[in-house]
C-alpha atoms as a PDB file:
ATOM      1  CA  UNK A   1     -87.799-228.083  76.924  1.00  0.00           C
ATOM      2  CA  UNK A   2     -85.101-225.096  77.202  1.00  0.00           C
ATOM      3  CA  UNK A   3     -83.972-223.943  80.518  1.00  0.00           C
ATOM      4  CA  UNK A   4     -81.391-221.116  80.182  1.00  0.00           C
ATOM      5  CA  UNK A   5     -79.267-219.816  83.128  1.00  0.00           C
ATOM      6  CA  UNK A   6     -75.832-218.837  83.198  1.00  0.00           C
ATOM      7  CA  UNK A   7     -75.255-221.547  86.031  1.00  0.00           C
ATOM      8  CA  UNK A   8     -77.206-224.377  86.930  1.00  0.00           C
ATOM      9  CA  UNK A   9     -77.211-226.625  89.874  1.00  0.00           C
ATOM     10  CA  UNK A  10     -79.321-229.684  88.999  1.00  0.00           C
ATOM     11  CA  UNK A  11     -80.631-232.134  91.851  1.00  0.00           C
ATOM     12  CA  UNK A  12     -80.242-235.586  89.741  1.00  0.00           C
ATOM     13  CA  UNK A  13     -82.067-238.221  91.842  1.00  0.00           C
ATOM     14  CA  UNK A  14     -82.895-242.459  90.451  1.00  0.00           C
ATOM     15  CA  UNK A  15     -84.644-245.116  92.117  1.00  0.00           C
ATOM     16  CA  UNK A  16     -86.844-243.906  95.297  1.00  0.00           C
ATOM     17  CA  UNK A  17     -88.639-247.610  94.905  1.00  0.00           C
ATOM     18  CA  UNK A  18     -90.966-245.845  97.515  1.00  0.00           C
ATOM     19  CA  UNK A  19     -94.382-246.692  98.086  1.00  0.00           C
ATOM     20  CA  UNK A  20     -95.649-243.236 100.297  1.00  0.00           C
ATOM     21  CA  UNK A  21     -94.278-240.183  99.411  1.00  0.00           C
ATOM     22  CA  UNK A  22     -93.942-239.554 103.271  1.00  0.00           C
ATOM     23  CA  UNK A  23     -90.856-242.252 103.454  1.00  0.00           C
ATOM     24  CA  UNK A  24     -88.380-239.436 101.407  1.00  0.00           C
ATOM     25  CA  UNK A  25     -85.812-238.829 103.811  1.00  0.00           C
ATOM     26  CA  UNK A  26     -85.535-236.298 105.609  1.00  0.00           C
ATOM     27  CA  UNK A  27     -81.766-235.198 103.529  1.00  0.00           C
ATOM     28  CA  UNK A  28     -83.353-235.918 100.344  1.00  0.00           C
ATOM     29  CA  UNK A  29     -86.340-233.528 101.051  1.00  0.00           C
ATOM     30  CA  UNK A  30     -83.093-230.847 101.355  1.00  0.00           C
ATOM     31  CA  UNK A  31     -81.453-231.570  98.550  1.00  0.00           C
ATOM     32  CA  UNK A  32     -85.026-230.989  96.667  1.00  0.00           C
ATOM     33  CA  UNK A  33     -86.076-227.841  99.142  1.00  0.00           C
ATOM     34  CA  UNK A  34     -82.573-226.335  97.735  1.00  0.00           C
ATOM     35  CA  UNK A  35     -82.402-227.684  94.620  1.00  0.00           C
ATOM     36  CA  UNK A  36     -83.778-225.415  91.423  1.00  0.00           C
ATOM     37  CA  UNK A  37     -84.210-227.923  89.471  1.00  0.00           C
ATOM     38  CA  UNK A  38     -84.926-231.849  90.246  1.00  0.00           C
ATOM     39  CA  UNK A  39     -84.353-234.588  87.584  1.00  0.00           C
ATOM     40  CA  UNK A  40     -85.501-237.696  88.582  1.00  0.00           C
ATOM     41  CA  UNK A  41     -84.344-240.739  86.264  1.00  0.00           C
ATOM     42  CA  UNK A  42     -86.688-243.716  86.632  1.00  0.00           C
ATOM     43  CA  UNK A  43     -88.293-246.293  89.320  1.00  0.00           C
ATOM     44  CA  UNK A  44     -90.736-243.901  91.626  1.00  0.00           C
ATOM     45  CA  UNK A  45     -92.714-246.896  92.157  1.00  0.00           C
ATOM     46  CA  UNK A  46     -95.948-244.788  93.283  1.00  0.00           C
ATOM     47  CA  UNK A  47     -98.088-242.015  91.671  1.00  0.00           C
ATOM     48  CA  UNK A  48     -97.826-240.440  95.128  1.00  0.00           C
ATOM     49  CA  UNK A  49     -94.003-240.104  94.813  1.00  0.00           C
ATOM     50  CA  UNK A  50     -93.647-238.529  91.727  1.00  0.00           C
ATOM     51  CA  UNK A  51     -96.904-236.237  92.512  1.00  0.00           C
ATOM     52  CA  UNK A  52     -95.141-235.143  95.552  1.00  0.00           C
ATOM     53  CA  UNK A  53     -91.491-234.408  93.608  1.00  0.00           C
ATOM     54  CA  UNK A  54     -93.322-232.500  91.735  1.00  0.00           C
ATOM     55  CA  UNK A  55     -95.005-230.352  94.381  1.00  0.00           C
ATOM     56  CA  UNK A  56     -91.742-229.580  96.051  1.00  0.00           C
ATOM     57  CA  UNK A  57     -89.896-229.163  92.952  1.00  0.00           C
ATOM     58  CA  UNK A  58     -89.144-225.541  91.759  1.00  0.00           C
ATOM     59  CA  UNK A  59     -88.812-227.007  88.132  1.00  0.00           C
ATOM     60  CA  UNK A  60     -89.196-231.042  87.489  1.00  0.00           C
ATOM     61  CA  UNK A  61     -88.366-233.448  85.129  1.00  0.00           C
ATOM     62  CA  UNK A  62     -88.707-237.297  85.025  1.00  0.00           C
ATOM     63  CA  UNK A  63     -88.673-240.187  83.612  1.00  0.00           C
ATOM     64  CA  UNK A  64     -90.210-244.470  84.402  1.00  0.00           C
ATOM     65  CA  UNK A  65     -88.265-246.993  85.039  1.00  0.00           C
ATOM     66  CA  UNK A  66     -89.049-250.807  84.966  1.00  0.00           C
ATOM     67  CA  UNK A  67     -90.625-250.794  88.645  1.00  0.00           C
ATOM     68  CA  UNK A  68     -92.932-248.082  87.664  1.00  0.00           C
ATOM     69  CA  UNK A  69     -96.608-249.475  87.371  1.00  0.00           C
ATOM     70  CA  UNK A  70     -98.604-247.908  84.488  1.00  0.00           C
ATOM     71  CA  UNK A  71    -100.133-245.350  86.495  1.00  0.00           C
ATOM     72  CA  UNK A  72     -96.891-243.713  86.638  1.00  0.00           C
ATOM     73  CA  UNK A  73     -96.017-244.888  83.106  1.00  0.00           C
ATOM     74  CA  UNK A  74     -98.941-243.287  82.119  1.00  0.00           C
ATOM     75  CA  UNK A  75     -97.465-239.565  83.746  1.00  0.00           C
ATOM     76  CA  UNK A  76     -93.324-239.906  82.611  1.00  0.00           C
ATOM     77  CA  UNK A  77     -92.115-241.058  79.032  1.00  0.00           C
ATOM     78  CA  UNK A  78     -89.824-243.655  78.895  1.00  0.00           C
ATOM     79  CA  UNK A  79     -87.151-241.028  78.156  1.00  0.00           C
ATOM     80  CA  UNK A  80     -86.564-237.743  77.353  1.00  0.00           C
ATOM     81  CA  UNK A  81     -83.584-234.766  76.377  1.00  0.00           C
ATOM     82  CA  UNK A  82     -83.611-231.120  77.246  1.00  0.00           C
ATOM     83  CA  UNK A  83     -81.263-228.765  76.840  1.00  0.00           C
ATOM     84  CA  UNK A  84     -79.628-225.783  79.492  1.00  0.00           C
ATOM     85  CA  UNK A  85     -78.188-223.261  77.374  1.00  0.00           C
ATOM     86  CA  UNK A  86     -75.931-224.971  74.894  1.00  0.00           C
ATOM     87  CA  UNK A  87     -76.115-228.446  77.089  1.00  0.00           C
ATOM     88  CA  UNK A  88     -78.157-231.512  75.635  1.00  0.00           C
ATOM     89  CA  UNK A  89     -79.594-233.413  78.467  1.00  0.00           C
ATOM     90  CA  UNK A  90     -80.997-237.235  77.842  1.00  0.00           C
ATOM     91  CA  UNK A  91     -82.592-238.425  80.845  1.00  0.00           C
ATOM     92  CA  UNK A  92     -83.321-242.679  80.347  1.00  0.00           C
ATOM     93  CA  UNK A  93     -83.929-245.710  82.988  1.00  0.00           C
ATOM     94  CA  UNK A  94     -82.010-248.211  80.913  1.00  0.00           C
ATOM     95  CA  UNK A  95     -83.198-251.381  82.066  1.00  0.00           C
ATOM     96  CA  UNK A  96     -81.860-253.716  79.239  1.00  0.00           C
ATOM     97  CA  UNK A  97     -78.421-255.768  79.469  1.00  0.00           C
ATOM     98  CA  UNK A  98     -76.665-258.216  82.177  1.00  0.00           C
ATOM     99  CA  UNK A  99     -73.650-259.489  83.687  1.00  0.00           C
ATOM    100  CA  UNK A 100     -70.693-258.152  81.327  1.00  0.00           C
ATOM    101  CA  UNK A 101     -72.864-255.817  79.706  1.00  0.00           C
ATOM    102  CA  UNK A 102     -71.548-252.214  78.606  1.00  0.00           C
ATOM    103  CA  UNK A 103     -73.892-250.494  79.850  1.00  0.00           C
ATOM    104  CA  UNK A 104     -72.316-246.969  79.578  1.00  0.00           C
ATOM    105  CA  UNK A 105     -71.135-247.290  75.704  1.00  0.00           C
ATOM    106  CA  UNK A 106     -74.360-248.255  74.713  1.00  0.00           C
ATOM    107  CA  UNK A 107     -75.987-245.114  76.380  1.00  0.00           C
ATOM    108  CA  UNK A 108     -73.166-242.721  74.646  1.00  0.00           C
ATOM    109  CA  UNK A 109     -74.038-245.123  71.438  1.00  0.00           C
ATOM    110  CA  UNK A 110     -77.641-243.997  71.410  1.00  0.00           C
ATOM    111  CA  UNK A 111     -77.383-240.666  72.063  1.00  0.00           C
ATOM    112  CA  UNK A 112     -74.566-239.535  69.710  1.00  0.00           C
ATOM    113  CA  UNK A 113     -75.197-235.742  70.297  1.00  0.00           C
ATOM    114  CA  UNK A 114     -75.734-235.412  73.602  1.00  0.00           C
ATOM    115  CA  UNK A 115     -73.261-233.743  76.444  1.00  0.00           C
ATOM    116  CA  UNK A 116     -75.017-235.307  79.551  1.00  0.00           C
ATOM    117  CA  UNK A 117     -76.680-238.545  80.070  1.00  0.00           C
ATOM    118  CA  UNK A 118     -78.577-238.850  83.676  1.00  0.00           C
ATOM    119  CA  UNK A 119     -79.685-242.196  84.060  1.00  0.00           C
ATOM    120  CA  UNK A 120     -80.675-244.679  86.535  1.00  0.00           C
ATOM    121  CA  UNK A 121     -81.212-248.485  87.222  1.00  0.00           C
ATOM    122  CA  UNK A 122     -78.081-249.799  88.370  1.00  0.00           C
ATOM    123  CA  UNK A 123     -78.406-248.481  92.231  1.00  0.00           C
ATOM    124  CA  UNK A 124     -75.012-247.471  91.877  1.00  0.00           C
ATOM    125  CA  UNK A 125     -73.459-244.209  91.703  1.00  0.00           C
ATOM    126  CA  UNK A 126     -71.853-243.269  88.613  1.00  0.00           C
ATOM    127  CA  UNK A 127     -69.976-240.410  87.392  1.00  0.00           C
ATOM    128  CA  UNK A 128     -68.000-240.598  84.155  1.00  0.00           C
ATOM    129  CA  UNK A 129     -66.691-238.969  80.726  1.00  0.00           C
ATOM    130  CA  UNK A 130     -67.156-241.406  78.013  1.00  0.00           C
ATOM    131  CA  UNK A 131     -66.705-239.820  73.841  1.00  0.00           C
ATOM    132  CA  UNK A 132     -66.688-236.649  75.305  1.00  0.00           C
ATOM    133  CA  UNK A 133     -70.688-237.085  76.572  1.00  0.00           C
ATOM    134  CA  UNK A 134     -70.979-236.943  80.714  1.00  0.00           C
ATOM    135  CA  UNK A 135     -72.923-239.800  82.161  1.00  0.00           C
ATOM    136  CA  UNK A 136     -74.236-239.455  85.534  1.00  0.00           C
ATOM    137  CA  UNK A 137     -76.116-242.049  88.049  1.00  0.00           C
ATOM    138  CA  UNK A 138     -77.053-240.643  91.023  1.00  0.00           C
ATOM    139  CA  UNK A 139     -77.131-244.090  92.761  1.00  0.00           C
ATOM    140  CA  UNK A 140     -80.245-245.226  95.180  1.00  0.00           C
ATOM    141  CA  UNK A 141     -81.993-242.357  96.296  1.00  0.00           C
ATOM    142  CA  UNK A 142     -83.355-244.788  99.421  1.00  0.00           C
ATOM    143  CA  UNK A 143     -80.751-246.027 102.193  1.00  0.00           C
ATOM    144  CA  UNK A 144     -80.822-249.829 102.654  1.00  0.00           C
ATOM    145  CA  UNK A 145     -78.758-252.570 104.497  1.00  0.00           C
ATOM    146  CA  UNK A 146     -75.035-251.110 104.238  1.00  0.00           C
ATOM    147  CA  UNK A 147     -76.182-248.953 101.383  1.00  0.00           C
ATOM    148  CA  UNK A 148     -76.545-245.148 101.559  1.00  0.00           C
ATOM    149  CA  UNK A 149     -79.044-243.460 100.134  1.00  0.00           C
ATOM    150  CA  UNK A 150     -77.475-240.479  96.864  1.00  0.00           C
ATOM    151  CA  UNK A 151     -78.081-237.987  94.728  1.00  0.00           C
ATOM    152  CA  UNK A 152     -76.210-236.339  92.162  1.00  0.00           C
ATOM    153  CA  UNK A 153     -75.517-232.327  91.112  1.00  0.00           C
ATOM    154  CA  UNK A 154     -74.455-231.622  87.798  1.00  0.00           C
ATOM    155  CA  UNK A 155     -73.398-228.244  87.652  1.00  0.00           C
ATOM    156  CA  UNK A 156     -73.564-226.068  84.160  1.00  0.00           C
ATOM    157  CA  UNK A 157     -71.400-223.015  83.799  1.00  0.00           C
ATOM    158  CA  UNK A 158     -69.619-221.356  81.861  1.00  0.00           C
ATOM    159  CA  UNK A 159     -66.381-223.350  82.254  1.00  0.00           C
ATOM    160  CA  UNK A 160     -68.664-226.350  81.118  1.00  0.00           C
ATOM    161  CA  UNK A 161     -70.235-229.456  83.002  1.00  0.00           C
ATOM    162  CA  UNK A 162     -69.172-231.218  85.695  1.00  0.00           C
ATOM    163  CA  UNK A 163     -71.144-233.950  88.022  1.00  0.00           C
ATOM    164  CA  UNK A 164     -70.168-235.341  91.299  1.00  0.00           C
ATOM    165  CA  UNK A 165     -72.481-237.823  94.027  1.00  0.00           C
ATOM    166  CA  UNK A 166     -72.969-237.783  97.277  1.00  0.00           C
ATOM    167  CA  UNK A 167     -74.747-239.488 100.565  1.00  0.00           C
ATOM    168  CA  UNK A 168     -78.534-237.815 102.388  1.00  0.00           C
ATOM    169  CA  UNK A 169     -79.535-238.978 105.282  1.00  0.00           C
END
């Protein structure tokens, strides 16, 4: 898939682990009612979630993670890359590795030729260069004990590609 725009503001978003689509918070339905695009990278949990991202979403992409049953494995591939403009994308749930594990050069390992890696699984927000590719975590997109609930943007322009995360409600 090919999006092209001279600037692009994408909603990145991981790891709902939502049963009802009606328990999206009320800040994350914002970010999506504003967002042009919504990339959501793994662990929906329900059919009903990702049916609903995609009903609100202008454009949608998305990927399963290892919490997502098989009716949702059945809608998502495991992973997959897209580009904006001159930008390749790889959006992946990486649920392999452990304690110690380098989690991040392993990602840049596998996907030599990509500028931006979105990915999810960890629950924690991430937002670093590594071999010149971008690698993005939006964190937990659900608040829990101490925890608050985030999203990422990565913006494409024509200065290049930058990320940052932040809190919903």
């Amino acid at each position: 898939m090919r999006w092209l725009a001279e600037l692009a503001r994408i909603l990145v978003i991981a790891d709902t682990h939502l049963r009802t689509a009606g328990a999206l918070s009320p800040g994350l339905l914002r970010a999506i009612e504003e967002a042009e695009y919504v990339v959501h990278c793994g662990d929906f949990v329900n059919t009903t979630v990702v049916n609903e991202l995609r009903r609100l979403s202008r454009h949608f992409i998305g990927v399963y993670g290892n919490a997502d049953p098989d009716s949702v494995r059945s809608m998502l591939p495991a992973e997959t890359t897209f580009s904006f403009g001159e930008k390749n994308i790889a959006v992946i749930h990486p649920y392999w590795g452990g304690d110690g594990y380098r989690l991040e050069e392993e990602l840049t390992a596998r996907h030599p030729r990509t500028d931006v890696i979105l990915f999810g699984h960890t629950h924690e927000p991430c937002n670093l260069t590594m071999n010149g590719t971008l690698l993005l975590n939006p964190g937990q997109a659900y608040a829990s004990f101490m925890v608050p609930a985030t999203v990422g943007i990565l913006t494409i322009n024509e200065d290049g590609v930058s990320a940052e995360t932040m809190n919903v409600d």
